[in-house]
Protein backbone atom coordinates (compact mmCIF):
# COMPACT_ATOMS: atom_id res chain seq x y z
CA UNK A 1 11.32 -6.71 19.37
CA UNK A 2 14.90 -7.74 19.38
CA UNK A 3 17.50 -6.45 16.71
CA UNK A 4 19.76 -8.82 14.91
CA UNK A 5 22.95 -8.33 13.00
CA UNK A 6 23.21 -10.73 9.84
CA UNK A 7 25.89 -11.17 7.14
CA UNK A 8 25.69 -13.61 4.21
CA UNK A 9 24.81 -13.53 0.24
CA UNK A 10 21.82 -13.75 -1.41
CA UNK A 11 20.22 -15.37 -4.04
CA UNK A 12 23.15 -13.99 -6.92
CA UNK A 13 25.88 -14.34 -4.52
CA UNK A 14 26.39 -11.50 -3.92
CA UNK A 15 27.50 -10.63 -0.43
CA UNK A 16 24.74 -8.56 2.29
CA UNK A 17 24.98 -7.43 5.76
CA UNK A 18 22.03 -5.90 7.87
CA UNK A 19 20.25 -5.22 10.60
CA UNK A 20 16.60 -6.76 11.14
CA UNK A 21 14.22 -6.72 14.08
CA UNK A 22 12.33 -10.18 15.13
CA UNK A 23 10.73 -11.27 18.57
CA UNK A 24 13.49 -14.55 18.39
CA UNK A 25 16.25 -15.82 16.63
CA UNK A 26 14.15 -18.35 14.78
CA UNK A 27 12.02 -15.82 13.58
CA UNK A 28 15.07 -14.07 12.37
CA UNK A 29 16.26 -16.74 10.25
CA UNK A 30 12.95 -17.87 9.15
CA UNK A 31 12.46 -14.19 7.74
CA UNK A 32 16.07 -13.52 5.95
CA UNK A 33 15.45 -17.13 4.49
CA UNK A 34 12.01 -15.87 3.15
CA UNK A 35 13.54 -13.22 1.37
CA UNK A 36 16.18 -15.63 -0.25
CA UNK A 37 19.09 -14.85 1.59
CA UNK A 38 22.33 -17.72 2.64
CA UNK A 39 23.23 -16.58 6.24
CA UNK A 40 26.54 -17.06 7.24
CA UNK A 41 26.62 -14.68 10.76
CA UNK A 42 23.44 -13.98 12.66
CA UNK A 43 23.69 -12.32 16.35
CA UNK A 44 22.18 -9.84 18.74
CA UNK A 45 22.77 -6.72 17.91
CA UNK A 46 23.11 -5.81 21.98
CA UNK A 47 24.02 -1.85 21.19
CA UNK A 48 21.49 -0.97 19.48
CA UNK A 49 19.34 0.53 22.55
CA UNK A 50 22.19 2.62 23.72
CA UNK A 51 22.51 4.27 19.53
CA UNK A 52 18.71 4.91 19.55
CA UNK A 53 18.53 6.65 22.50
CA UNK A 54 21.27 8.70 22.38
CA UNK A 55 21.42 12.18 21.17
CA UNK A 56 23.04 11.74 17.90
CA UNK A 57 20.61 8.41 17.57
CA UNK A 58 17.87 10.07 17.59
CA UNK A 59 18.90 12.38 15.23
CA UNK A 60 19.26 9.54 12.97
CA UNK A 61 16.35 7.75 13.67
CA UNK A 62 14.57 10.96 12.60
CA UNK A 63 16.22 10.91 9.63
CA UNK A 64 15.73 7.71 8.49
CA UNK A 65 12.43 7.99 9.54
CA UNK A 66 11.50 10.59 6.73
CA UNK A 67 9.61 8.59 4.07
CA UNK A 68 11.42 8.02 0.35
CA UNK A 69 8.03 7.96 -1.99
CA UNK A 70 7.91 6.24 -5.05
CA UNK A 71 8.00 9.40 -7.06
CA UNK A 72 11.62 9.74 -5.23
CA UNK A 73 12.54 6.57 -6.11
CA UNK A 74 11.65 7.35 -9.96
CA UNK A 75 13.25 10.16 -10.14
CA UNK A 76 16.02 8.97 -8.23
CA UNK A 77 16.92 5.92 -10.68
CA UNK A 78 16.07 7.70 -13.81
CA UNK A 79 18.27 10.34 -12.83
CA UNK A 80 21.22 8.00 -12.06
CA UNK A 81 20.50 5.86 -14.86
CA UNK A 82 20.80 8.99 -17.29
CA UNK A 83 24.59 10.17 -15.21
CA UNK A 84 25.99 6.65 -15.66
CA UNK A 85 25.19 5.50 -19.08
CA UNK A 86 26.67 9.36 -19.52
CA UNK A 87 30.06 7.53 -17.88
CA UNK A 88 29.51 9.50 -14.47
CA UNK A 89 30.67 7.07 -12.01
CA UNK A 90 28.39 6.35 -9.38
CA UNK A 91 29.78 8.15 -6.46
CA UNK A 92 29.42 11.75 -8.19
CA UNK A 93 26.13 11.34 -9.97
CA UNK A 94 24.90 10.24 -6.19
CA UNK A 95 26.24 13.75 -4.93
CA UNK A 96 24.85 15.36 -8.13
CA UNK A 97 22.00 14.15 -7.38
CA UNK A 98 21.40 14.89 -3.76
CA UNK A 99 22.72 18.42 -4.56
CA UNK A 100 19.60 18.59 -6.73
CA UNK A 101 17.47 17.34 -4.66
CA UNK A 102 18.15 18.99 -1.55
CA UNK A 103 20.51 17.77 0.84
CA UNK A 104 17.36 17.84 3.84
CA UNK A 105 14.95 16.20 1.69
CA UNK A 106 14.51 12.78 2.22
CA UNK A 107 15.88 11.09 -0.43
CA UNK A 108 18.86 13.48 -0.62
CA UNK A 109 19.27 12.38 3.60
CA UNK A 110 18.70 8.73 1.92
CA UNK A 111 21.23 9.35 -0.77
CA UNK A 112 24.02 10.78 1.18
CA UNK A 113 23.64 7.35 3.39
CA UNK A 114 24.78 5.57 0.19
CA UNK A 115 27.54 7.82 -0.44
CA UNK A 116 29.25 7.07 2.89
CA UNK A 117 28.80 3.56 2.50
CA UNK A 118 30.49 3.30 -1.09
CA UNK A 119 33.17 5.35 0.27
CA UNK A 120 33.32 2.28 3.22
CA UNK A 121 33.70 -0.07 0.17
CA UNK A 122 30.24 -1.42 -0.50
CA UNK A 123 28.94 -1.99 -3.84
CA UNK A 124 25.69 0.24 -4.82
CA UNK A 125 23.34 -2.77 -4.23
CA UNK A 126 24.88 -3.61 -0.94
CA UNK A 127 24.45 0.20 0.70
CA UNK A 128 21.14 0.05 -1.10
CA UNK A 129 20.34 -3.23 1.03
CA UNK A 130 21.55 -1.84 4.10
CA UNK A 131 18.64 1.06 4.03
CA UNK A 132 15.44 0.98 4.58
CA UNK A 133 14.53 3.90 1.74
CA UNK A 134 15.30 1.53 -0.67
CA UNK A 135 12.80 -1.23 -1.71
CA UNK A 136 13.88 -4.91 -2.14
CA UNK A 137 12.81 -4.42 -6.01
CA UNK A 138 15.05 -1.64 -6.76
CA UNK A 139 17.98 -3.67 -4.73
CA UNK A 140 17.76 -6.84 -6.71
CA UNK A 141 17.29 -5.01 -10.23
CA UNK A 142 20.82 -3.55 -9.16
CA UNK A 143 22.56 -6.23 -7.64
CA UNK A 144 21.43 -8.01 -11.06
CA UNK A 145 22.84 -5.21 -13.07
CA UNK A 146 26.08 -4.77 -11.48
CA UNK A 147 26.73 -8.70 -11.52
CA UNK A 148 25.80 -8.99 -15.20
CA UNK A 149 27.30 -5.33 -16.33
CA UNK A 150 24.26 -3.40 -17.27
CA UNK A 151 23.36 -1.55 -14.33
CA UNK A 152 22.40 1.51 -16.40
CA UNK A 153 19.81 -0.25 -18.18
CA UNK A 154 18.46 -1.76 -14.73
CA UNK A 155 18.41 1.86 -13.29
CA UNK A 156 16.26 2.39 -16.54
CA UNK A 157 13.81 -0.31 -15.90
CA UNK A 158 13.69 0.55 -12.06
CA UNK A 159 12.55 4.07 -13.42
CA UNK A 160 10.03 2.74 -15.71
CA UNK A 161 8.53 0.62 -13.11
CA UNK A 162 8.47 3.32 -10.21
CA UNK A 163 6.90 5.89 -12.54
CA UNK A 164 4.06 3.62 -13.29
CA UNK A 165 3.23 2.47 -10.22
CA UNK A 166 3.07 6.55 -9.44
CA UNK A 167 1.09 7.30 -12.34
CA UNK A 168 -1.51 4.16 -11.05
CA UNK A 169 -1.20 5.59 -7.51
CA UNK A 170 -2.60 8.86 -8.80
CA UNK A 171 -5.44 7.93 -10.62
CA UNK A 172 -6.92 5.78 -8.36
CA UNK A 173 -6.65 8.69 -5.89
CA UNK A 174 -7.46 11.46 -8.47
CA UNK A 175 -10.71 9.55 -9.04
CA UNK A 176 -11.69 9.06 -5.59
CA UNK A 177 -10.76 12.23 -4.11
CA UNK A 178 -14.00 13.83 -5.08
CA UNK A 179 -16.44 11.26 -3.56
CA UNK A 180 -14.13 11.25 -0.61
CA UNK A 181 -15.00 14.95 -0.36
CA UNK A 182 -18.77 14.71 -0.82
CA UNK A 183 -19.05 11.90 1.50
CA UNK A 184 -17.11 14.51 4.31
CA UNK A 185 -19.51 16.84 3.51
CA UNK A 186 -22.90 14.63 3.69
CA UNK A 187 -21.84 13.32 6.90
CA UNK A 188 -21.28 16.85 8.55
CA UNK A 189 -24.27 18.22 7.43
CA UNK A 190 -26.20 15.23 9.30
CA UNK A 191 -24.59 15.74 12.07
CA UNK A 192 -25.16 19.48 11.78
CA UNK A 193 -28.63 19.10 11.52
CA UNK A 194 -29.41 16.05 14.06
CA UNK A 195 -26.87 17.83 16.72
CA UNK A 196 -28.43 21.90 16.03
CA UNK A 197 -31.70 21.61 14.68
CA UNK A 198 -33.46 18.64 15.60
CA UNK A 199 -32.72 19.56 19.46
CA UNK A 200 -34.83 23.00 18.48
CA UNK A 201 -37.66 21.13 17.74
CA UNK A 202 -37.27 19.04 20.58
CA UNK A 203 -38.17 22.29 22.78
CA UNK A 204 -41.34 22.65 20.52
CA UNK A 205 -42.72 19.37 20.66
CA UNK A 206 -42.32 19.30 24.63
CA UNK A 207 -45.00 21.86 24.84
CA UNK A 208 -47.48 19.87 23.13
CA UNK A 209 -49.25 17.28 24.53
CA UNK A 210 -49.24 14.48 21.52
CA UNK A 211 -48.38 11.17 20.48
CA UNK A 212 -44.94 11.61 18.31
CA UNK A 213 -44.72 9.69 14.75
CA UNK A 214 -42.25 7.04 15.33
CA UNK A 215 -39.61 8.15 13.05
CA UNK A 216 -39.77 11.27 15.15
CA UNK A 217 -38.73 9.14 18.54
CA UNK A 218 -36.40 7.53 16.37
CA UNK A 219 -34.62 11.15 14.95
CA UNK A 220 -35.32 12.72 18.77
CA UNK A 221 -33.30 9.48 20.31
CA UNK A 222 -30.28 9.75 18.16
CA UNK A 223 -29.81 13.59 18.38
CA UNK A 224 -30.22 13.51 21.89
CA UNK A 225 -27.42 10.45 22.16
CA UNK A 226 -25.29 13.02 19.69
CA UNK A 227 -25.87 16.13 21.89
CA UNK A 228 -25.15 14.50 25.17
CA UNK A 229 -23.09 11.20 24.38
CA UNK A 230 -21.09 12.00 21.71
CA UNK A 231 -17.96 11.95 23.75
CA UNK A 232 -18.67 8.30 24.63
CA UNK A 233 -19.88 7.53 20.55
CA UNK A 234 -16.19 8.92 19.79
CA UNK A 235 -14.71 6.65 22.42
CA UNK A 236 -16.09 3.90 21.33
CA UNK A 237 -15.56 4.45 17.72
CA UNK A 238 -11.78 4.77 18.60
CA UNK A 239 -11.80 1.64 21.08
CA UNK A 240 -13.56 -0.09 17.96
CA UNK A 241 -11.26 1.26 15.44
CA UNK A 242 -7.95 0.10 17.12
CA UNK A 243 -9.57 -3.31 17.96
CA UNK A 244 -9.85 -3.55 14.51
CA UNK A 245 -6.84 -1.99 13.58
CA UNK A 246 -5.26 -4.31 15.75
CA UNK A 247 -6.55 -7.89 14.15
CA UNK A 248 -6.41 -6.38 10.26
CA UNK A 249 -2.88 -6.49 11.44
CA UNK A 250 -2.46 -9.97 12.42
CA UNK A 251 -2.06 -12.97 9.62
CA UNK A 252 -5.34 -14.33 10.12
CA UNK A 253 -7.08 -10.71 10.19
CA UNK A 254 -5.27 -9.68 7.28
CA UNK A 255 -5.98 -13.12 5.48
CA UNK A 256 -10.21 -12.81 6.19
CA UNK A 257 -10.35 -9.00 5.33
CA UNK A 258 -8.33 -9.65 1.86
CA UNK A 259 -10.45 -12.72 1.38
CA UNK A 260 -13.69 -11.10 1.94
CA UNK A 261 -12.27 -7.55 -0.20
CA UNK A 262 -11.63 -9.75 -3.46
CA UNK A 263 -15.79 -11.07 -3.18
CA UNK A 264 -17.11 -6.88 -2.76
CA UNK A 265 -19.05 -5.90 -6.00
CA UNK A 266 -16.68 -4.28 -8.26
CA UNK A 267 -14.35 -3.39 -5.82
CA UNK A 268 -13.50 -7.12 -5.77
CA UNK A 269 -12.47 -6.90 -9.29
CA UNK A 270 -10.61 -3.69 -8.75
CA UNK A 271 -8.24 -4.88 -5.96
CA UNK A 272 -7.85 -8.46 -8.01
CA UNK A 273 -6.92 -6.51 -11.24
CA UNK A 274 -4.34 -4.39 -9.14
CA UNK A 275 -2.43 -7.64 -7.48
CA UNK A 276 -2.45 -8.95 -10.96
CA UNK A 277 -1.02 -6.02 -12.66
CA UNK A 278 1.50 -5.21 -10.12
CA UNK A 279 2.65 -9.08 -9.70
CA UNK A 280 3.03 -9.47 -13.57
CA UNK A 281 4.69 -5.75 -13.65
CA UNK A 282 6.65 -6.91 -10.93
CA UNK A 283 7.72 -10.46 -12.08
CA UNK A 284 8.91 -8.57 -15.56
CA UNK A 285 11.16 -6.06 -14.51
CA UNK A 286 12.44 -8.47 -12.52
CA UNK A 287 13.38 -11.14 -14.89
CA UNK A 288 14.26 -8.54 -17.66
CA UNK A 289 17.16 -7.48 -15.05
CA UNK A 290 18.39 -11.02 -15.21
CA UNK A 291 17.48 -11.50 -11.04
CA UNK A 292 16.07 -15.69 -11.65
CA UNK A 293 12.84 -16.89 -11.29
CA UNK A 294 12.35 -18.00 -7.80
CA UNK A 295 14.45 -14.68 -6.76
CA UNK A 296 11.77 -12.87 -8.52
CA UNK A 297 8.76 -14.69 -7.30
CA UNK A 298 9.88 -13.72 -4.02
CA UNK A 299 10.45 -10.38 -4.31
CA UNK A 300 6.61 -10.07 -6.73
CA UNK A 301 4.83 -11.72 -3.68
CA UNK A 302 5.24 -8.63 -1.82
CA UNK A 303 3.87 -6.00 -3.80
CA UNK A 304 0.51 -7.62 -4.68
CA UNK A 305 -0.90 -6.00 -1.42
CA UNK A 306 -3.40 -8.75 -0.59
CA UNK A 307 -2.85 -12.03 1.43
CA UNK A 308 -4.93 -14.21 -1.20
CA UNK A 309 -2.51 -13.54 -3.39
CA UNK A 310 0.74 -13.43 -1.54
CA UNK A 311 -0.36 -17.14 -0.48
CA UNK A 312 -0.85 -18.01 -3.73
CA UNK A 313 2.37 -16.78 -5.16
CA UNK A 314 4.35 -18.28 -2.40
CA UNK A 315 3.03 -21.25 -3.39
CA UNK A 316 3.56 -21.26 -6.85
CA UNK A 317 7.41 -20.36 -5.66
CA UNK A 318 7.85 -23.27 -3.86
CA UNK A 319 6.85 -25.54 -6.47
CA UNK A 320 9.05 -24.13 -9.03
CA UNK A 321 11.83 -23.96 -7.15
CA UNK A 322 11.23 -27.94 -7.27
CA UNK A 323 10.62 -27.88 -11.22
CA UNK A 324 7.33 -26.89 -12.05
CA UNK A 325 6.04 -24.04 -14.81
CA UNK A 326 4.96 -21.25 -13.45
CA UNK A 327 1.74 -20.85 -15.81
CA UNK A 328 0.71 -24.31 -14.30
CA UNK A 329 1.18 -23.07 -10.70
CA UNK A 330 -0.68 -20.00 -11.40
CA UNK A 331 -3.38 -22.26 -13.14
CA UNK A 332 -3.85 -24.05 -9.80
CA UNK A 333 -4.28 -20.90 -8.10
CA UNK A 334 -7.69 -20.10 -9.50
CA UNK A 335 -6.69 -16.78 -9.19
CA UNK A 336 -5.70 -15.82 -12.61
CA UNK A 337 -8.37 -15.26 -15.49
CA UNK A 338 -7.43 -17.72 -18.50
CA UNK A 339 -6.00 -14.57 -20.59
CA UNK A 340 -2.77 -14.22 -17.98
CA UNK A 341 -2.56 -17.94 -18.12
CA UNK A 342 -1.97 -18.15 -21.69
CA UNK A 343 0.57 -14.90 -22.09
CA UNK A 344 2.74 -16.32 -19.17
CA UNK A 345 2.63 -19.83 -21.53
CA UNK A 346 3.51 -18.62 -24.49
CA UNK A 347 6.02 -16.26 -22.74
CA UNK A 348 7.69 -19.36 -20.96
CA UNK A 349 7.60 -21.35 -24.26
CA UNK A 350 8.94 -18.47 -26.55
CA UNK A 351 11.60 -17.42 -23.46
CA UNK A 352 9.67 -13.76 -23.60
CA UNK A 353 8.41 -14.10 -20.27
CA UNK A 354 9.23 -10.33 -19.22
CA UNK A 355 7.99 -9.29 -22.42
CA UNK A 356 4.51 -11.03 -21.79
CA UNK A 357 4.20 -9.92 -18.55
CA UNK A 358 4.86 -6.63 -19.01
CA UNK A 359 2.05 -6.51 -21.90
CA UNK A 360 -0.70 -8.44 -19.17
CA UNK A 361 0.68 -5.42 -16.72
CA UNK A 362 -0.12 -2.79 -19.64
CA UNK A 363 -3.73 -4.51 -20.31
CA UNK A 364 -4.50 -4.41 -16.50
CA UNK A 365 -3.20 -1.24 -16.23
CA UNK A 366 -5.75 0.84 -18.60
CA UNK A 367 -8.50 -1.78 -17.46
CA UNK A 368 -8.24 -0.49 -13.93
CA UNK A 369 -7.81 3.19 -14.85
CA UNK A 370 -11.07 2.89 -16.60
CA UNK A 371 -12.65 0.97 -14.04
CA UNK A 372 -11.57 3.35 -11.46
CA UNK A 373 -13.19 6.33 -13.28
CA UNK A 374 -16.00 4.50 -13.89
CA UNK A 375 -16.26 3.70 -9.99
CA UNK A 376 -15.99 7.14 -9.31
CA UNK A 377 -18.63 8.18 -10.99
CA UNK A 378 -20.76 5.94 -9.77
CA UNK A 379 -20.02 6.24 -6.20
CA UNK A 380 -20.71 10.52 -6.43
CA UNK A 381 -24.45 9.85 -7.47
CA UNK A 382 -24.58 7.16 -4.52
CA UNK A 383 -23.43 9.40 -1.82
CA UNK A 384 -25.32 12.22 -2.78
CA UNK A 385 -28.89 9.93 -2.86
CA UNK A 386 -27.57 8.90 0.70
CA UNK A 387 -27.39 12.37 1.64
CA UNK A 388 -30.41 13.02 0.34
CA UNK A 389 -32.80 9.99 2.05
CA UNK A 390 -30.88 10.86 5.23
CA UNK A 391 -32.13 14.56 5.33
CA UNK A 392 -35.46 13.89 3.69
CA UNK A 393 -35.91 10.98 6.83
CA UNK A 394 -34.65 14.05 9.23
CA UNK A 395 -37.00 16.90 7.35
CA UNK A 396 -39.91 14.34 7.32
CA UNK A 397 -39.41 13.76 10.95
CA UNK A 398 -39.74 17.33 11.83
CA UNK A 399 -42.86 17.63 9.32
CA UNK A 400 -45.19 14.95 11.01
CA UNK A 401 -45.25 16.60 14.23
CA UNK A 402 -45.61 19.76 13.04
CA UNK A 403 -48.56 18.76 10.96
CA UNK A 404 -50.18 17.26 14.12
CA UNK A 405 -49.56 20.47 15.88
CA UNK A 406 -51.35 22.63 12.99
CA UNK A 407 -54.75 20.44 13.93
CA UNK A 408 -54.28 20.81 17.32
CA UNK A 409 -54.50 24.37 16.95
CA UNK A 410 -56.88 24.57 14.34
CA UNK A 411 -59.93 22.35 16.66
């Protein structure tokens, strides 16, 4: 990968500068045109080995590296929002702020970043653009409220929109944490018990001269395999799991796995009601911050977290930007249920777009929190009848034999 230095404005004019890693120069400009930037400079950035590697480079890299969560970025424009509609300019609510927050913690490292770059001279949005802490979402809502004069009502929204995508986050992981944790614990017990136990009654059996049940092969094969090949099974599982690590990641891996995640029983629904939610929730905040349409769109496409629907939105972007509606785009996706069709309508027709969207985001919102619940529930019972078959199959497979081995005694 090959870093490039760009300069130029984007899609409100208002003037960027960055750094951005691509194999080529094409792929450069293909990428900052994707994301609705005019270039004006573009060239390799030919120092950029000799920063990383050095001492204080590293230290920086480490820095940046430290990850800005979305509970950060809440906090972080609610917090300024609240100092500047107070009339605290922006440069000492930042360093009130990052006092509060902890000047090693990574969004206080991120925040002192944008102090020294408004002291350079660079608007909030620009140092915001400039960093990789800061999503394009939360950019563009700020670039559109410094351009139109409300930025304390965009840090508002920002807040609003960061806080529910937390809340989301949570639930969805509150509600699977538990059948994450009895799945853990069904699996080790198998292998416990195929890896410890089985191999006792291996011993046994030997000493008898019989014909074993098949399921007792069966159990005998795989705890032997366990006992002496389970350095090769955890090879293999690793080769296997970076193979497939390795295509998810490519366009066309991504683009199956997404397409074939949307068609699972009920979890197909799930991830489809999430891109929807987050799209419209997206699109809103968005537009509400005065960033246009097509800006928007672009920006929306990635956060729907699934390929199906990135397409889809890209495609719905391109055709606006020559004219169309966006609820007939969206139509011709096939992707959005008839209800979402007919709020974005009535929300172009009434010019309450945001306001619609925002309510489809709400409706989507408790949908999948309830959905999620419900899916938790059900998957606790499943696991735990897994578990169960599994060490009835094992327990029966010790039984048979032994039975056999009573009568052989017994006559």
């Amino acid at each position: 990968m090959l870093a490039y230095k760009y300069q130029g404005r984007d899609s409100l004019g208002v003037p960027i500068k960055g750094c951005l890693e691509a194999t080529d120069q094409q792929t450069a400009i293909r990428e900052l045109t994707r994301q609705g930037y005019f270039i004006s400079e573009l060239e390799l950035d030919r120092d950029v080995k000799a920063k990383d590697f050095s001492p204080s480079g590293l230290r920086s890299l480490l820095k940046r590296a430290q990850r800005v969560t979305v509970r950060d970025l809440a906090i972080f424009a609610r917090q300024l929002g609240v100092l500047y509609s107070a009339g605290i300019p922006i440069l000492p609510a930042l360093t009130a702020i990052r006092q509060q927050q902890g000047e090693q913690s990574p969004l206080g490292v991120a925040i002192e970043r944008l102090e020294q770059s408004l002291i350079s001279g660079d608007s909030l949005a620009l140092a915001m653009r400039d960093d990789a802490a800061f999503p394009p979402i939360l950019v563009n809502m700020v670039a559109a409220g410094e351009v139109g004069g409300t930025l304390d009502d965009a840090l508002m929204r920002a807040a609003s929109y960061f806080e529910r995508e937390y809340q989301i986050g949570q639930k969805v992981k509150s509600a699977l944490t538990y059948p994450k944790f009895v799945a853990i614990v069904a699996l080790g017990i198998t292998w416990f018990l195929l890896a410890s136990v089985v191999p006792n009654f291996a011993n046994i059996f030997a000493s008898f001269d019989m014909e074993l049940p098949s399921l007792t092969k069966f159990m005998l094969a795989i705890s032997y395999f366990l006992v002496h090949w389970s350095w090769l099974l955890l090879i293999m599982v690793a080769i296997a799991f970076l193979l497939f690590r390795q295509w998810g990641a490519s366009e066309r891996g991504r683009t199956k796995l997404d397409q074939l995640s949307l068609r699972l029983p009920l979890f197909g629904r799930l991830i489809s009601m999430n891109a929807i939610s987050r799209f419209c929730r997206t699109l809103a905040a968005l537009t509400k911050s005065g960033v246009n349409v097509v800006s928007a769109l672009k920006l929306a496409e990635q956060t729907v977290d699934n390929a199906v629907y990135t397409q889809a939105v890209q495609e719905a972007t391109a055709a606006i930007a020559q004219g169309s509606r966006l609820a007939i785009e969206l139509e011709h996706s096939g992707l959005f249920p008839p209800m979402v069709l007919h709020m974005v309508h009535v929300g172009e027709s009434s010019g309450s777009l945001d306001a619609m969207l925002n309510q489809v985001a709400d409706f989507y919102d408790q949908d999948l929190n309830n959905l999620t619940e419900r899916l938790g529930k059900m998957i606790e019972p499943v696991v735990l009848l897994i578990m169960a078959l599994v060490v009835g199959l094992i327990a029966l497979a010790i039984a048979l034999p032994m039975m056999q081995m009573v009568n052989i005694v017994q006559f």
